[in-house]
C-alpha atoms as a PDB file:
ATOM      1  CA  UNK A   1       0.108 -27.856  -8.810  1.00  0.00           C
ATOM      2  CA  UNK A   2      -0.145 -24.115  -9.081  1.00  0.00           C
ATOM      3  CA  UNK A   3       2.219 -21.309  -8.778  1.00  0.00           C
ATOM      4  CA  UNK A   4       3.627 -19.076 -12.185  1.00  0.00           C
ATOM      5  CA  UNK A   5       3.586 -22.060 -14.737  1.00  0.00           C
ATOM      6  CA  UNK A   6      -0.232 -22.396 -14.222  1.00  0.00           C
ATOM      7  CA  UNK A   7      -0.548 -18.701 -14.091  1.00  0.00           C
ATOM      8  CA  UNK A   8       1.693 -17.950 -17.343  1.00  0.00           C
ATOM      9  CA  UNK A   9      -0.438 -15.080 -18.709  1.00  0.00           C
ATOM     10  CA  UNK A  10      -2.589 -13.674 -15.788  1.00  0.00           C
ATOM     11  CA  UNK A  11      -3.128 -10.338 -14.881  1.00  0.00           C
ATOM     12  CA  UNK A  12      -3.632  -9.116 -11.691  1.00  0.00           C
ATOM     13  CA  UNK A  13      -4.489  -5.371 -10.681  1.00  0.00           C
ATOM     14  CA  UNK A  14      -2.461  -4.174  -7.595  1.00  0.00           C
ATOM     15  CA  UNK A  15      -2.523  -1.083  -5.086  1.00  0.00           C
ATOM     16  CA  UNK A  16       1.205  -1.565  -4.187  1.00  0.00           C
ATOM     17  CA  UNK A  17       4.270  -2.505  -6.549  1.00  0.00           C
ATOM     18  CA  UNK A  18       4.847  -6.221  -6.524  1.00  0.00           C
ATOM     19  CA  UNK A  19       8.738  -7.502  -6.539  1.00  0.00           C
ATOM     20  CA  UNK A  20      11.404  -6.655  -4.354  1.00  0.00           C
ATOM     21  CA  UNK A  21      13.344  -4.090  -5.654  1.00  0.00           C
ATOM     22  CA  UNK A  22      12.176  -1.088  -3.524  1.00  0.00           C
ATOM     23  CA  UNK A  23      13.925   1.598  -1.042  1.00  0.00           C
ATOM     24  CA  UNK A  24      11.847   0.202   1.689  1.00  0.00           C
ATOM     25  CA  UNK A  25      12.397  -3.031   1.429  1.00  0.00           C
ATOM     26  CA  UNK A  26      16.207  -2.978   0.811  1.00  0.00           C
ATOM     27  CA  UNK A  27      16.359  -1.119   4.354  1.00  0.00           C
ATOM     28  CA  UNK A  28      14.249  -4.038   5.544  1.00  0.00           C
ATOM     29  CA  UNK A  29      16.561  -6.163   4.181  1.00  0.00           C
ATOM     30  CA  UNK A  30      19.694  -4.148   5.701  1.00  0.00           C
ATOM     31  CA  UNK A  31      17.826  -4.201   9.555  1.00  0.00           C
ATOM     32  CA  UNK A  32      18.021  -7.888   9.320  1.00  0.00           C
ATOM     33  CA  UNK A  33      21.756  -8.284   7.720  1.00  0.00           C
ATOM     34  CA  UNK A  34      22.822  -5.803  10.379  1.00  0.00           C
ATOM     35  CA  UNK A  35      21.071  -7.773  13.210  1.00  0.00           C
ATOM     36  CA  UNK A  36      22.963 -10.704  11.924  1.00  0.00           C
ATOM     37  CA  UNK A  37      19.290 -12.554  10.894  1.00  0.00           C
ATOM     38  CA  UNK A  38      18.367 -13.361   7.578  1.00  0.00           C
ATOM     39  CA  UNK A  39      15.149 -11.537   6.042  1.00  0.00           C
ATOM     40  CA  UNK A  40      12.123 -13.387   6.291  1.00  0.00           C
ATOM     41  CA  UNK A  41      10.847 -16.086   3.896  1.00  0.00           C
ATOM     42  CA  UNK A  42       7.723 -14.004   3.321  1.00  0.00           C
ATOM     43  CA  UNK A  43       9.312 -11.261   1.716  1.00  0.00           C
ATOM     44  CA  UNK A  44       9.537 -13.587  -1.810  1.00  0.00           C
ATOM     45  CA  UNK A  45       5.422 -13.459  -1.041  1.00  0.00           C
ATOM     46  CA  UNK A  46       6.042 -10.151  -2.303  1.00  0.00           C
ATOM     47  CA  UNK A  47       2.164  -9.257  -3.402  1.00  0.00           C
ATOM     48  CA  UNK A  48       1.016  -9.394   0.142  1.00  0.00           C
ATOM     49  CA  UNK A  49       4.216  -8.721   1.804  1.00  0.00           C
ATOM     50  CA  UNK A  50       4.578  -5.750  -0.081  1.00  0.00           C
ATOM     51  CA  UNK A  51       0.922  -4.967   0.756  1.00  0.00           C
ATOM     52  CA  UNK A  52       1.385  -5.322   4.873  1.00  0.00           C
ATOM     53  CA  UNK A  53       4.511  -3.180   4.382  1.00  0.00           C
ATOM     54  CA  UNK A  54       2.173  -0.676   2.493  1.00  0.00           C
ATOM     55  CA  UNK A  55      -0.430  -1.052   5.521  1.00  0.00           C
ATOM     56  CA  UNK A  56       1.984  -0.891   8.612  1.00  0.00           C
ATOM     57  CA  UNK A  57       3.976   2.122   6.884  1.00  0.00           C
ATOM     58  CA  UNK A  58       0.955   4.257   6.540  1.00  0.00           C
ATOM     59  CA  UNK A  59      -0.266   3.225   9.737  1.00  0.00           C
ATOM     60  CA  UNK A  60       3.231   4.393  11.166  1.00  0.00           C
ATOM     61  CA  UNK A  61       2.807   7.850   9.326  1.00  0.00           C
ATOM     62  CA  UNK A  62      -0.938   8.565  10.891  1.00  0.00           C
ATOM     63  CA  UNK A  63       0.508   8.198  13.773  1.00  0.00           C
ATOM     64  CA  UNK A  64       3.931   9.911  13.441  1.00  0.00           C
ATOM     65  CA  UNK A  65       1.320  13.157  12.243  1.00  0.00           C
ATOM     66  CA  UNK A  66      -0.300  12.264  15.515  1.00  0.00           C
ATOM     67  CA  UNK A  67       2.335  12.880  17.307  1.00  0.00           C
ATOM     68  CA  UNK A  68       3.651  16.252  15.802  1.00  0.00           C
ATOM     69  CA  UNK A  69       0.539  18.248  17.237  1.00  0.00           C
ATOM     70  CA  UNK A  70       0.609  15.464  20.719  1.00  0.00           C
ATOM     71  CA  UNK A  71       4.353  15.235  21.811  1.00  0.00           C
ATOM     72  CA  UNK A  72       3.119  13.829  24.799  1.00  0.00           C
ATOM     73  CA  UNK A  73       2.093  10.592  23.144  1.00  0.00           C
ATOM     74  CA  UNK A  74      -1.857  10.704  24.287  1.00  0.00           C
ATOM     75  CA  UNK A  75      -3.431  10.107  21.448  1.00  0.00           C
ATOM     76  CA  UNK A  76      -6.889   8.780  20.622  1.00  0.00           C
ATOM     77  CA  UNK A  77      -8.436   7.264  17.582  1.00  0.00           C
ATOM     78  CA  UNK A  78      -9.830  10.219  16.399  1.00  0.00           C
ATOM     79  CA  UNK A  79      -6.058  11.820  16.289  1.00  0.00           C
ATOM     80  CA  UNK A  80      -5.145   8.921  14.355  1.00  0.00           C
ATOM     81  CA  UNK A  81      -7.794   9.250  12.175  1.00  0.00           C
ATOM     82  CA  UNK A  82      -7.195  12.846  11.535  1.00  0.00           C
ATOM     83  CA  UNK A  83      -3.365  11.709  11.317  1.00  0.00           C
ATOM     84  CA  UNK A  84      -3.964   9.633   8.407  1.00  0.00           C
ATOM     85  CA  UNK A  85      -6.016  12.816   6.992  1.00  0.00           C
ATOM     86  CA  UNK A  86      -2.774  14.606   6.835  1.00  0.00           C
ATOM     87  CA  UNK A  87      -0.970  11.557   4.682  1.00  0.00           C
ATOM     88  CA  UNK A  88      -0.057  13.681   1.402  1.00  0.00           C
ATOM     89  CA  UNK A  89       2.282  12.535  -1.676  1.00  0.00           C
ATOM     90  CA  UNK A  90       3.321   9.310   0.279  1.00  0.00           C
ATOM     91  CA  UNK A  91       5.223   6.446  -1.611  1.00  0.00           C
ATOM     92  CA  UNK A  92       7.334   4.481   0.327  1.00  0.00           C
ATOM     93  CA  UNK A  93       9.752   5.094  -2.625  1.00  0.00           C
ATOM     94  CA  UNK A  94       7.797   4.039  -5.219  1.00  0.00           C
ATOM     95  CA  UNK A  95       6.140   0.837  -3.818  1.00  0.00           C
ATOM     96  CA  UNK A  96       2.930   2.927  -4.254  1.00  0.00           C
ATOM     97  CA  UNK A  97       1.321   5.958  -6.223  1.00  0.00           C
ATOM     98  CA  UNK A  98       1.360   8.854  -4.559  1.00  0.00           C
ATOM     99  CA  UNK A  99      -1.339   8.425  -1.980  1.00  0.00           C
ATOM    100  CA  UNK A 100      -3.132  11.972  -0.483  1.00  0.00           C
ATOM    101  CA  UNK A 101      -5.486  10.532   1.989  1.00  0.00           C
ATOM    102  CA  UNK A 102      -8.385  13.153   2.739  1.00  0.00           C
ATOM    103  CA  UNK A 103     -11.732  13.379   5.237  1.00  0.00           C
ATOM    104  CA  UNK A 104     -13.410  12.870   1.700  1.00  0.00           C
ATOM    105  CA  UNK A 105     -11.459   9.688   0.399  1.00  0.00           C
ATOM    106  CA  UNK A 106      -9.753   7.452   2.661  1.00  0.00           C
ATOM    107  CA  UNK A 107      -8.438   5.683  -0.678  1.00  0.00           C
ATOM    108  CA  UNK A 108      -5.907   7.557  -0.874  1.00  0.00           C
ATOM    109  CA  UNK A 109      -6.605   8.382  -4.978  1.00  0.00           C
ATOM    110  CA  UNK A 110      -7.328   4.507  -5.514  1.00  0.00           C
ATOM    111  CA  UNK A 111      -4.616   4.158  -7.836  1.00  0.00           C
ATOM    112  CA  UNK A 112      -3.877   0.777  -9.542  1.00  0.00           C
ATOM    113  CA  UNK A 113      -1.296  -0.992 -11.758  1.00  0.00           C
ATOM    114  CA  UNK A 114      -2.072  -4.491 -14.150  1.00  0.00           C
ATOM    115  CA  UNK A 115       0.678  -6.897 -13.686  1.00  0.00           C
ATOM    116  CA  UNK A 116       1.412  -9.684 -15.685  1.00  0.00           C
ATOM    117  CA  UNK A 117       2.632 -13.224 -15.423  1.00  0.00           C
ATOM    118  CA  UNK A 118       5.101 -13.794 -18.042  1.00  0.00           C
ATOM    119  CA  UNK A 119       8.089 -16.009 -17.690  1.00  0.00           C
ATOM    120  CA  UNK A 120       7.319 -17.184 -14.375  1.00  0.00           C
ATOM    121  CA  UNK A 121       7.169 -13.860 -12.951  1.00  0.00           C
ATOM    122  CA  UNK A 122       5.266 -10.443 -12.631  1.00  0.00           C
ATOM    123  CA  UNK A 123       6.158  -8.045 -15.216  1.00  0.00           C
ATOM    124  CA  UNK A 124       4.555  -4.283 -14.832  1.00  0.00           C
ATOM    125  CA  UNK A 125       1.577  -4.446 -17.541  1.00  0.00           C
ATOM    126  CA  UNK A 126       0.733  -0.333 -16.857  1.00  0.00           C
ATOM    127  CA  UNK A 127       1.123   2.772 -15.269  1.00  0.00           C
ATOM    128  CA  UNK A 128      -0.687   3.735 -12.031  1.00  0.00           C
ATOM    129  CA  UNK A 129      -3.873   4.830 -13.182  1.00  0.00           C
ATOM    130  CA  UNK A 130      -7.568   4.815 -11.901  1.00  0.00           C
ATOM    131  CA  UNK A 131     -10.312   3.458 -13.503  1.00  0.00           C
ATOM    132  CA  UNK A 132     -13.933   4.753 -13.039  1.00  0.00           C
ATOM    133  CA  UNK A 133     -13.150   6.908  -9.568  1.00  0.00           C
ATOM    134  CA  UNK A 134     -16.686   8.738  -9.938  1.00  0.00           C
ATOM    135  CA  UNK A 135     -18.589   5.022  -9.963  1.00  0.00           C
ATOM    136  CA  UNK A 136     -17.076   4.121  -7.161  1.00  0.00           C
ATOM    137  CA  UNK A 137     -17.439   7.041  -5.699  1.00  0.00           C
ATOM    138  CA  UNK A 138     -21.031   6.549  -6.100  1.00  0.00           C
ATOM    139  CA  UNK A 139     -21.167   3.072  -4.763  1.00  0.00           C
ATOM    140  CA  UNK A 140     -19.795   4.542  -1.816  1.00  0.00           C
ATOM    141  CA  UNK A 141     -21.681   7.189  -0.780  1.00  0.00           C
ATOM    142  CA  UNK A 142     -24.572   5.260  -2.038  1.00  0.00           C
ATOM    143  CA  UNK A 143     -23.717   2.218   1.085  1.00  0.00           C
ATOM    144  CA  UNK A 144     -22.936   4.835   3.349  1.00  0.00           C
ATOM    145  CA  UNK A 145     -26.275   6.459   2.951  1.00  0.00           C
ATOM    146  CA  UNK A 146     -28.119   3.127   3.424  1.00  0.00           C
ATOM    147  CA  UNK A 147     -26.285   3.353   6.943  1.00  0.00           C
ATOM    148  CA  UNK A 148     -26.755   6.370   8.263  1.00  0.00           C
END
């Protein structure tokens, strides 16, 4: 029970591009043809495939800025979290928006896109866009005051 024939008409709002047809993930695709392996199963998971690509690719480019200003590779957290403050009009070829991470907002711009079930598949319902960015900008600062 389950899967796109119960979901025929749901939307869903993602932070990363859902399907398979993306720069990054054809190379994926090539480092396992070339290796003689065939890509994993996962990658037809693409929602939250796509989304650990997303997460280990900007991980990878916090810590590539890292090591720009630490050639020798001795780097702390607090490089990597200034690394990931230097993350600017990243998009892994369109699988996301582009994201400008900042000491400010560690979103990244919190941009979004509806998808759609239709047809037994996900079929791009909008454009990247975000939707109330000063409310939860609020919420926010409003949690992270109850902390401090």
């Amino acid at each position: 029970a389950g899967g796109f024939p119960a979901a025929e008409g749901y939307y869903t709002m993602q932070f990363a591009g859902v399907g398979s047809d993306y720069p990054v993930l054809n190379e994926i695709r090539e480092m396992y043809r070339k290796e003689g392996r065939p890509a994993p199963p996962e990658m037809a998971s693409t929602v939250y495939y796509n989304r650990g690509v997303v997460t280990a690719a900007l991980h990878v480019e916090a810590i590539r800025n890292d090591l720009k200003a630490h050639p020798d590779g001795k780097i702390t957290g607090a490089d990597v979290k200034a690394g990931f403050e230097k993350i600017s009009n990243f998009t892994l070829g369109g699988l996301i928006p582009p994201v400008k991470i900042t000491a400010a907002d560690h979103e990244g711009g919190g941009l979004v896109q509806i998808w759609q079930v239709k047809g037994g598949k996900f079929v791009k319902a909008s454009d990247w866009f975000s939707a109330y960015p000063e409310v939860v900008a609020r919420h926010i600062g409003q949690a992270a005051a109850k902390k401090s």
